[in-house]
PDB file of N, CA and C in Angstrom:
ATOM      1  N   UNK A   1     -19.576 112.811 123.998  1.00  0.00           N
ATOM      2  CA  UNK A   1     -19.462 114.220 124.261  1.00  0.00           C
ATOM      3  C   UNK A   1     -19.016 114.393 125.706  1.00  0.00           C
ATOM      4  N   UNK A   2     -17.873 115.270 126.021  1.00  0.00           N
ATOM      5  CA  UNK A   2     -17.106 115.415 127.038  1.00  0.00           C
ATOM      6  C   UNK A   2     -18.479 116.141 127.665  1.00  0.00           C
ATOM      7  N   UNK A   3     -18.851 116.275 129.461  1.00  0.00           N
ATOM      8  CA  UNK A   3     -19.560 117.070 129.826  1.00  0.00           C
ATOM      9  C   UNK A   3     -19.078 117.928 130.976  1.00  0.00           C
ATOM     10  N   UNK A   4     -19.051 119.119 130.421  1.00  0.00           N
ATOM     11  CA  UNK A   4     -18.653 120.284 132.045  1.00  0.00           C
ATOM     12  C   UNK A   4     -19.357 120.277 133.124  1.00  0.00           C
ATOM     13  N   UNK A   5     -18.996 120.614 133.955  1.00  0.00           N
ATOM     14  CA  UNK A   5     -19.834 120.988 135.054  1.00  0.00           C
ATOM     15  C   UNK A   5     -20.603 122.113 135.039  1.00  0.00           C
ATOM     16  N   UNK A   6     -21.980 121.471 135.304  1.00  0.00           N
ATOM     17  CA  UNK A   6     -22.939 122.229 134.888  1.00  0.00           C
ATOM     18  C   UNK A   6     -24.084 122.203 133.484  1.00  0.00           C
ATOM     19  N   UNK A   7     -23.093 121.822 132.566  1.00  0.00           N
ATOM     20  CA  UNK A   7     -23.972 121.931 131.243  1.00  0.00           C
ATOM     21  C   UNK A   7     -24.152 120.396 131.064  1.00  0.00           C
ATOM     22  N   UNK A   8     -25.254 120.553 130.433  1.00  0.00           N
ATOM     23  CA  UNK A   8     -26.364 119.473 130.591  1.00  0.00           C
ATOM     24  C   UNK A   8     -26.030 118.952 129.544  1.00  0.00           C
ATOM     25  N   UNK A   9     -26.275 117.211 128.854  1.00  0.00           N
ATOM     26  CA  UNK A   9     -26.095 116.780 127.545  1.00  0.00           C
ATOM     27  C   UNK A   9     -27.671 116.991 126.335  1.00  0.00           C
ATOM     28  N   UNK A  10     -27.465 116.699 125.851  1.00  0.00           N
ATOM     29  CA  UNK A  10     -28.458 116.918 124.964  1.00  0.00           C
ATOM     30  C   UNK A  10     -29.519 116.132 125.311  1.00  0.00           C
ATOM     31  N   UNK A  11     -29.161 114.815 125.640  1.00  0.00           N
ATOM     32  CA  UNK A  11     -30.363 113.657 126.458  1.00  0.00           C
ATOM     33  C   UNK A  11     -31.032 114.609 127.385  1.00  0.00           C
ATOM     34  N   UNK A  12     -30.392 114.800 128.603  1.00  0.00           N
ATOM     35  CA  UNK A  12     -30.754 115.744 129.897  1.00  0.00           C
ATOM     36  C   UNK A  12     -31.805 116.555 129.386  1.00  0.00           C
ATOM     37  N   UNK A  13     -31.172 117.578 128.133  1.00  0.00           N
ATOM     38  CA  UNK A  13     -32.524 118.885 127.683  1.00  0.00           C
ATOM     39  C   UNK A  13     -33.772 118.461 127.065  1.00  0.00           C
ATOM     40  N   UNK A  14     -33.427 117.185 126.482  1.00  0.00           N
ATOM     41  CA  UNK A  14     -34.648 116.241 125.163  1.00  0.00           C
ATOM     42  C   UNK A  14     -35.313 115.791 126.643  1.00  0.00           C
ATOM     43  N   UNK A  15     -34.733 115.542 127.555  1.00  0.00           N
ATOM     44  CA  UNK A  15     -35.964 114.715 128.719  1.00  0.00           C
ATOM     45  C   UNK A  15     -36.565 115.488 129.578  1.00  0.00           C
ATOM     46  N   UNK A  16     -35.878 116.937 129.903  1.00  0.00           N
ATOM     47  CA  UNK A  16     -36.528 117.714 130.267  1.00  0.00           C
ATOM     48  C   UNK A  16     -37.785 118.427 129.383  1.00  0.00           C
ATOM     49  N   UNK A  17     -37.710 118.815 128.384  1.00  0.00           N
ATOM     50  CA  UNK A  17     -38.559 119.326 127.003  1.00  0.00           C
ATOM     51  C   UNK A  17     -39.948 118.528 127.367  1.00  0.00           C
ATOM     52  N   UNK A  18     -39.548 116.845 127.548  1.00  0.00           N
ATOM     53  CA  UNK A  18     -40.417 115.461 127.270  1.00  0.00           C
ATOM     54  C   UNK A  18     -41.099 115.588 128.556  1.00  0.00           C
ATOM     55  N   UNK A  19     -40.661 115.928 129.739  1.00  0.00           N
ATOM     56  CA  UNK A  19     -41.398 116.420 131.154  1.00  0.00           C
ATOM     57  C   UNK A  19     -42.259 117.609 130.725  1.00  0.00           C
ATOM     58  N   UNK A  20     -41.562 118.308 130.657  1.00  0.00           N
ATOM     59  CA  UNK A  20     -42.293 120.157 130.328  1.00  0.00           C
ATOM     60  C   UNK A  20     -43.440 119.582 129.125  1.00  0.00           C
ATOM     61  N   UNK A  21     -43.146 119.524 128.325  1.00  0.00           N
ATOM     62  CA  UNK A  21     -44.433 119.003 127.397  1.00  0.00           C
ATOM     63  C   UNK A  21     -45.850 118.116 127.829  1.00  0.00           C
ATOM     64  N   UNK A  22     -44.882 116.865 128.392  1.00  0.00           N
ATOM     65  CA  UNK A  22     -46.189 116.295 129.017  1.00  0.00           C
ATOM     66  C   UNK A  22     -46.940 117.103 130.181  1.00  0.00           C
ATOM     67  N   UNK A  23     -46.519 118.164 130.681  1.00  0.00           N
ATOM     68  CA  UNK A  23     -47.050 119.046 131.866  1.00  0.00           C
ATOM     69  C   UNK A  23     -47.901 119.894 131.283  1.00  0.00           C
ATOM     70  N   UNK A  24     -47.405 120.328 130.261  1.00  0.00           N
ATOM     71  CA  UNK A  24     -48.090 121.185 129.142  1.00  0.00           C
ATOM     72  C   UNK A  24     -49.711 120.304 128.902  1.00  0.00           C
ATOM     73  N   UNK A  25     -49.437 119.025 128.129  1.00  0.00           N
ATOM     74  CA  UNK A  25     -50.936 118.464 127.798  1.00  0.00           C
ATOM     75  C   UNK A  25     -51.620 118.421 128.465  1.00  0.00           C
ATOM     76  N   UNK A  26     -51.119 118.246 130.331  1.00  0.00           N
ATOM     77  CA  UNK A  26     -51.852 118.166 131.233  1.00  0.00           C
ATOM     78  C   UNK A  26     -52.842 119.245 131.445  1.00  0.00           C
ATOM     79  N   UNK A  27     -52.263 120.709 131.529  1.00  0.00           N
ATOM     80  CA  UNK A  27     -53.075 121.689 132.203  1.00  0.00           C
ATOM     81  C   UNK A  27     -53.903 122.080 130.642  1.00  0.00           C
ATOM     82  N   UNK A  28     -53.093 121.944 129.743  1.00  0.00           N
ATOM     83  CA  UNK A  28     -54.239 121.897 128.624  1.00  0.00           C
ATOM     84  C   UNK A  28     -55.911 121.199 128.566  1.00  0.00           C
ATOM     85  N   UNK A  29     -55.614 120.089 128.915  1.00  0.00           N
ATOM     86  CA  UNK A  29     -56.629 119.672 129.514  1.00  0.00           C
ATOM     87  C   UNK A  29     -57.983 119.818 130.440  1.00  0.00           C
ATOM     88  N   UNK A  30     -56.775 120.500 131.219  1.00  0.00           N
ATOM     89  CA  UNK A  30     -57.572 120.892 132.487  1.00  0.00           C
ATOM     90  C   UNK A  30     -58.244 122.409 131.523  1.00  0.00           C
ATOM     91  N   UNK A  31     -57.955 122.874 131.643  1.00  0.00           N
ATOM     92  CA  UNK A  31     -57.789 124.532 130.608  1.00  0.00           C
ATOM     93  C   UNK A  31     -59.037 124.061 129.781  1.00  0.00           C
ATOM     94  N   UNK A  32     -59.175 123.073 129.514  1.00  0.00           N
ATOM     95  CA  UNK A  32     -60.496 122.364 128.091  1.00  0.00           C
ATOM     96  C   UNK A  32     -61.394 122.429 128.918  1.00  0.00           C
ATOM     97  N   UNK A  33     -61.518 121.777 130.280  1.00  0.00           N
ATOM     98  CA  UNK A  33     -62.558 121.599 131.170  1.00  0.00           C
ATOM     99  C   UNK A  33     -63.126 123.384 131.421  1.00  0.00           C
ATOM    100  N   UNK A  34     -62.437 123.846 131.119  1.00  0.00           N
ATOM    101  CA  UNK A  34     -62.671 125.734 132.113  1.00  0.00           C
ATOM    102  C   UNK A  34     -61.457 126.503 132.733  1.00  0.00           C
ATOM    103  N   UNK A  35     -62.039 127.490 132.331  1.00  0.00           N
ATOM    104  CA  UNK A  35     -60.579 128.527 132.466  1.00  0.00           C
ATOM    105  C   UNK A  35     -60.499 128.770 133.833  1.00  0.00           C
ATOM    106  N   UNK A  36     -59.232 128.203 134.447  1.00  0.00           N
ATOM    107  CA  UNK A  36     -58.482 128.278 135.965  1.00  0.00           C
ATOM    108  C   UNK A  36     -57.337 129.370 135.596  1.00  0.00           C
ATOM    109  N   UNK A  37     -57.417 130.719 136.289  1.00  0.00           N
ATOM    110  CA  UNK A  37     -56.266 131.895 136.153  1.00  0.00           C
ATOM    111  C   UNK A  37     -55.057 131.391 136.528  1.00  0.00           C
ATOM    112  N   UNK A  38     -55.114 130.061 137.534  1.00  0.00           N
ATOM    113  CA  UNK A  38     -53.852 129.432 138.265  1.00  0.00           C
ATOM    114  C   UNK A  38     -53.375 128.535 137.069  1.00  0.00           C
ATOM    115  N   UNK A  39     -54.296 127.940 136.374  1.00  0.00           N
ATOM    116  CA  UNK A  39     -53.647 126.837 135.708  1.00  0.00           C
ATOM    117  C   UNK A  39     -53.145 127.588 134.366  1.00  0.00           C
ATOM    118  N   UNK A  40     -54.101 128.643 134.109  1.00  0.00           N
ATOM    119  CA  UNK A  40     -53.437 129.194 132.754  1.00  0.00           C
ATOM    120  C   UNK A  40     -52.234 129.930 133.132  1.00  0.00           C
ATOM    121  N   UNK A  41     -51.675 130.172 134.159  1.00  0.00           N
ATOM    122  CA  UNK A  41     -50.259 130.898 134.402  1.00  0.00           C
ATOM    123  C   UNK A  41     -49.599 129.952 134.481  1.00  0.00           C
ATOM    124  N   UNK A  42     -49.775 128.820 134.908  1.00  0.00           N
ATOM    125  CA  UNK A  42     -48.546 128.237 135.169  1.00  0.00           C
ATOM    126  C   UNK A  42     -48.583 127.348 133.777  1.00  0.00           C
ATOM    127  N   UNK A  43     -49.618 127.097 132.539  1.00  0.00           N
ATOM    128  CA  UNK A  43     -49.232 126.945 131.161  1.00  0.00           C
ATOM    129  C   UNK A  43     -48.295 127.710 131.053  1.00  0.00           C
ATOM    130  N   UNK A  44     -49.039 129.192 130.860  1.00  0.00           N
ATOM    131  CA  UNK A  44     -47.786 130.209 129.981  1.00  0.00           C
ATOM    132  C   UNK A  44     -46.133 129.915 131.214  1.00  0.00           C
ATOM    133  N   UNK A  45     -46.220 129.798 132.064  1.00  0.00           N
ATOM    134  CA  UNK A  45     -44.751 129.302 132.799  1.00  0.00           C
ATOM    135  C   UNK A  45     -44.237 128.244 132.074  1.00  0.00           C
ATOM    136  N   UNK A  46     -44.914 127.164 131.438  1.00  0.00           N
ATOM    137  CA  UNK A  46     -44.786 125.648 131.342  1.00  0.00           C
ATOM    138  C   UNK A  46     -43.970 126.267 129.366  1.00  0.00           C
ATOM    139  N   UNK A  47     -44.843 127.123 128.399  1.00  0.00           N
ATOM    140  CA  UNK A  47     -44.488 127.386 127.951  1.00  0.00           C
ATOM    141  C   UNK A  47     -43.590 127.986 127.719  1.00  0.00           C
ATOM    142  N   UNK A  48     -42.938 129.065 128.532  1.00  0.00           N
ATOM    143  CA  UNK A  48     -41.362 129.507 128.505  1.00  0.00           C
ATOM    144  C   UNK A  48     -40.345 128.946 128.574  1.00  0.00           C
ATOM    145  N   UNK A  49     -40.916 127.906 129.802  1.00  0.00           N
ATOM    146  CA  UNK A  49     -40.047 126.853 130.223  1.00  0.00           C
ATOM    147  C   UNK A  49     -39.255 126.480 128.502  1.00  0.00           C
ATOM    148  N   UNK A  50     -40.493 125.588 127.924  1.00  0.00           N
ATOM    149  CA  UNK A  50     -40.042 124.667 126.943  1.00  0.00           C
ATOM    150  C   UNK A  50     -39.860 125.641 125.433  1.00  0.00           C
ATOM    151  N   UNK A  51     -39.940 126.743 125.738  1.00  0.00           N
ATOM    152  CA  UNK A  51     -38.925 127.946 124.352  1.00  0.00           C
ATOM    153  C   UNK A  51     -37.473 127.666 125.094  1.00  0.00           C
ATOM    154  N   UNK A  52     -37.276 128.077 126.442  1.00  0.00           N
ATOM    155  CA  UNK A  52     -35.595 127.744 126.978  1.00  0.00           C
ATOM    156  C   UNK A  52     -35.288 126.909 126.689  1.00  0.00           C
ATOM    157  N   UNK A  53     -35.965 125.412 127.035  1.00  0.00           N
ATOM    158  CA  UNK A  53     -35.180 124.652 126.919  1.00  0.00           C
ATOM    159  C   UNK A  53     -34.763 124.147 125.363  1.00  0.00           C
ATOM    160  N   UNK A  54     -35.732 124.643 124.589  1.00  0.00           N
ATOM    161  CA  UNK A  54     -35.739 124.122 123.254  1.00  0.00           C
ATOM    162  C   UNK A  54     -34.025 125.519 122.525  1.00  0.00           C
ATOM    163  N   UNK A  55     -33.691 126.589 123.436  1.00  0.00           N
ATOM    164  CA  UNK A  55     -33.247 127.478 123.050  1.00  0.00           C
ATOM    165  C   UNK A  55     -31.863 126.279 123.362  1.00  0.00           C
ATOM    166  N   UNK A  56     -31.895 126.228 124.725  1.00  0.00           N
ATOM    167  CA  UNK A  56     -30.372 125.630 125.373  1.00  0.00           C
ATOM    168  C   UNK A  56     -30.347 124.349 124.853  1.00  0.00           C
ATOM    169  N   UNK A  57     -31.157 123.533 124.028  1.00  0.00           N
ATOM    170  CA  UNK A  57     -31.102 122.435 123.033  1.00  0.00           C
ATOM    171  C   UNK A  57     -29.932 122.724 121.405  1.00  0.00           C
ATOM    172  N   UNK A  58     -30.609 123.766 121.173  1.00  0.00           N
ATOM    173  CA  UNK A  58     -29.980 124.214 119.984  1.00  0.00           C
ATOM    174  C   UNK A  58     -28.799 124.575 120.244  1.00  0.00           C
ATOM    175  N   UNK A  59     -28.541 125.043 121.381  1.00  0.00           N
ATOM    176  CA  UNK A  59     -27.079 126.005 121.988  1.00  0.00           C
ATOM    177  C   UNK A  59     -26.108 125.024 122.107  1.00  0.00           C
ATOM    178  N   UNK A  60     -26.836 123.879 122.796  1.00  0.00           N
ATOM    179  CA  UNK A  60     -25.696 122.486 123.053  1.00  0.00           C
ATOM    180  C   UNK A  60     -25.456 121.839 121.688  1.00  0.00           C
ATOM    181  N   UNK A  61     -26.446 121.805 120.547  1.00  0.00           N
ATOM    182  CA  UNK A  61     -25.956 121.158 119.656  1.00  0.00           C
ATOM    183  C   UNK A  61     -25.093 121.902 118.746  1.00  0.00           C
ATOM    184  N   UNK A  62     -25.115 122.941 118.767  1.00  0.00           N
ATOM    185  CA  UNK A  62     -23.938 124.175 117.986  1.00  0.00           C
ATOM    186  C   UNK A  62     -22.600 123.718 119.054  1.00  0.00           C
ATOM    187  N   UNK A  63     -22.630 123.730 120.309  1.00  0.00           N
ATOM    188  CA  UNK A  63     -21.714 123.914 121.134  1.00  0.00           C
ATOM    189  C   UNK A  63     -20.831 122.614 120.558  1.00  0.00           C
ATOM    190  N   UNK A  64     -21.443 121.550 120.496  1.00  0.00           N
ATOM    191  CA  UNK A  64     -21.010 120.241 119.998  1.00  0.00           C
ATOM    192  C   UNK A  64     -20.686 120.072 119.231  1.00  0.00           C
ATOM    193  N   UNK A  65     -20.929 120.901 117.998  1.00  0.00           N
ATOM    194  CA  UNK A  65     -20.666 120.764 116.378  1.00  0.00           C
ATOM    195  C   UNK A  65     -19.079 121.437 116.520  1.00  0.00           C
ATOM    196  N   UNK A  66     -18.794 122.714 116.775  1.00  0.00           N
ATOM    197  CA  UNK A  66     -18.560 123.976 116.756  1.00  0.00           C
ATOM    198  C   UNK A  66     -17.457 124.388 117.723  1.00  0.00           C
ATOM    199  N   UNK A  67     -17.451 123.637 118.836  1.00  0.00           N
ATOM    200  CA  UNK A  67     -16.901 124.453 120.226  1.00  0.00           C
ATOM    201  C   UNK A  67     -17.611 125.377 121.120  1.00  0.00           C
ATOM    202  N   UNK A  68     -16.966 126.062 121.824  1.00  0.00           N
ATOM    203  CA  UNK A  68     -17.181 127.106 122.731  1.00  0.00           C
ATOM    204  C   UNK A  68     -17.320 128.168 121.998  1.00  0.00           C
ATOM    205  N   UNK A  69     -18.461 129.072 122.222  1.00  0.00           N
ATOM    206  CA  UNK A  69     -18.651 130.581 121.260  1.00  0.00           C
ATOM    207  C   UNK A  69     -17.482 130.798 121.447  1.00  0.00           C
ATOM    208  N   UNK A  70     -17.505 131.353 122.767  1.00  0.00           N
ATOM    209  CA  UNK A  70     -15.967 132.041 123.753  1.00  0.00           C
ATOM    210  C   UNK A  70     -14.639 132.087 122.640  1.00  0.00           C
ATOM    211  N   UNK A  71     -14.707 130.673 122.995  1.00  0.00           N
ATOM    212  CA  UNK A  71     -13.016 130.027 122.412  1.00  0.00           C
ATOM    213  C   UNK A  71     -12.957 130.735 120.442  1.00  0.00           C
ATOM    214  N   UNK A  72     -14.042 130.536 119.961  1.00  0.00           N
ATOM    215  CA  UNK A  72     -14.254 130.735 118.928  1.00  0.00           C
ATOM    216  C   UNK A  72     -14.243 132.301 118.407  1.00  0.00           C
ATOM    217  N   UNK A  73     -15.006 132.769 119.479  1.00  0.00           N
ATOM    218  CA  UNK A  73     -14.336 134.507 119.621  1.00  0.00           C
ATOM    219  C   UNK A  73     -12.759 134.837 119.383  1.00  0.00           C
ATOM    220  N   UNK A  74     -12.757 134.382 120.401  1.00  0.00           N
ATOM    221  CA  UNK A  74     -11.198 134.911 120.944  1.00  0.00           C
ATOM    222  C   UNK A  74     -10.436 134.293 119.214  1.00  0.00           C
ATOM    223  N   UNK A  75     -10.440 133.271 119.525  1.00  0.00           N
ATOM    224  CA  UNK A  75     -10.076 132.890 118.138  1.00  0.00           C
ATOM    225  C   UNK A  75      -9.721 133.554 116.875  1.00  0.00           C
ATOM    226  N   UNK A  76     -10.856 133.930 116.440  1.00  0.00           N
ATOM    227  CA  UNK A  76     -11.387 134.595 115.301  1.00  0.00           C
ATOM    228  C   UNK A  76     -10.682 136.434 115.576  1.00  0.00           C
ATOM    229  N   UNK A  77     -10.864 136.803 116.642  1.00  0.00           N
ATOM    230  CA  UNK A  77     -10.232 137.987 116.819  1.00  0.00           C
ATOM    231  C   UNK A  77      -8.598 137.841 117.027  1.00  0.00           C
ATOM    232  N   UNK A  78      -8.274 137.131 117.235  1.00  0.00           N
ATOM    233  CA  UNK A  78      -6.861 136.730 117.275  1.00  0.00           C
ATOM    234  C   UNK A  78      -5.912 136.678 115.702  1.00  0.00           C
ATOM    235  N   UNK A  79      -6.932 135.954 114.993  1.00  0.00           N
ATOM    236  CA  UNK A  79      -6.389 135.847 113.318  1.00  0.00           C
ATOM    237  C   UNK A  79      -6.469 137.301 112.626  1.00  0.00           C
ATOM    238  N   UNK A  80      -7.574 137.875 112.840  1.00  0.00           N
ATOM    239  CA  UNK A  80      -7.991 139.506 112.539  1.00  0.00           C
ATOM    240  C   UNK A  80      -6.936 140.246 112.875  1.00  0.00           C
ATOM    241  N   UNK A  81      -6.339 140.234 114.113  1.00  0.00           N
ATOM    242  CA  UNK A  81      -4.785 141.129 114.811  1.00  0.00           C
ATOM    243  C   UNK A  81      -4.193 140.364 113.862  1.00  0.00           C
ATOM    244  N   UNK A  82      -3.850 139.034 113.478  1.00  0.00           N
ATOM    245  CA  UNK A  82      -2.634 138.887 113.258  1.00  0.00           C
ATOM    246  C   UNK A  82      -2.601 138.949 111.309  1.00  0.00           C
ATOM    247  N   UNK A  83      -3.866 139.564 110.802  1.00  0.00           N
ATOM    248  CA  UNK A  83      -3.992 139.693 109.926  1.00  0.00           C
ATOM    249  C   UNK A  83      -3.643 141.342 109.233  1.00  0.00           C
ATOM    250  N   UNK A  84      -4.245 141.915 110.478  1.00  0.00           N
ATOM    251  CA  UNK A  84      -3.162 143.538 110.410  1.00  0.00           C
ATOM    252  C   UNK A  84      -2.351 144.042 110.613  1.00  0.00           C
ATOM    253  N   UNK A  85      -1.705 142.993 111.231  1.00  0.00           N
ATOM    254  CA  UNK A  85      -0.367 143.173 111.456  1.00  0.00           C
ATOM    255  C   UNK A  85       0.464 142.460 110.230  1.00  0.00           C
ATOM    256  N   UNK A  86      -0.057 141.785 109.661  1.00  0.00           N
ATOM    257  CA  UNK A  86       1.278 141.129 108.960  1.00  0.00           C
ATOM    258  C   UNK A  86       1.221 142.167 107.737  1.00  0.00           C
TER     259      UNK A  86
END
């Protein structure tokens, strides 16, 4: 898989997820011992985290299957003109 600048490969998001998760069991833990207001915010942080990344997981593997939304837009609206016109 070709990679742009900027966008991450699918490894990159699966090892980030694998960080964020294990950070997750951690304060869980802690969270078992007694409720810390610091540690339970930065769970629910730890949890958003890993909905994004699990979001921009899915995004890269469509992107990979599929192409660029973008390109695929334009695309698709391009055949539509040239479908009312003919």
């Amino acid at each position: 898989m070709s990679v742009e600048r900027g966008v991450k490969t699918l490894e990159d998001i699966k090892l980030e997820i694998e960080r964020a998760t294990d950070r997750r069991a951690e304060l869980l833990h802690v969270l078992a011992e007694g409720h810390d207001p610091v540690v339970a915010a930065e769970h629910a942080q730890v949890e958003e985290e890993i909905a994004r990344l699990w979001d921009e997981y899915r995004e890269a593997r469509v992107r990979g299957r599929f192409g660029d939304r973008d390109v695929i837009i334009k695309r698709a609206r391009l055949e539509e003109r040239l479908e009312r016109a003919a």
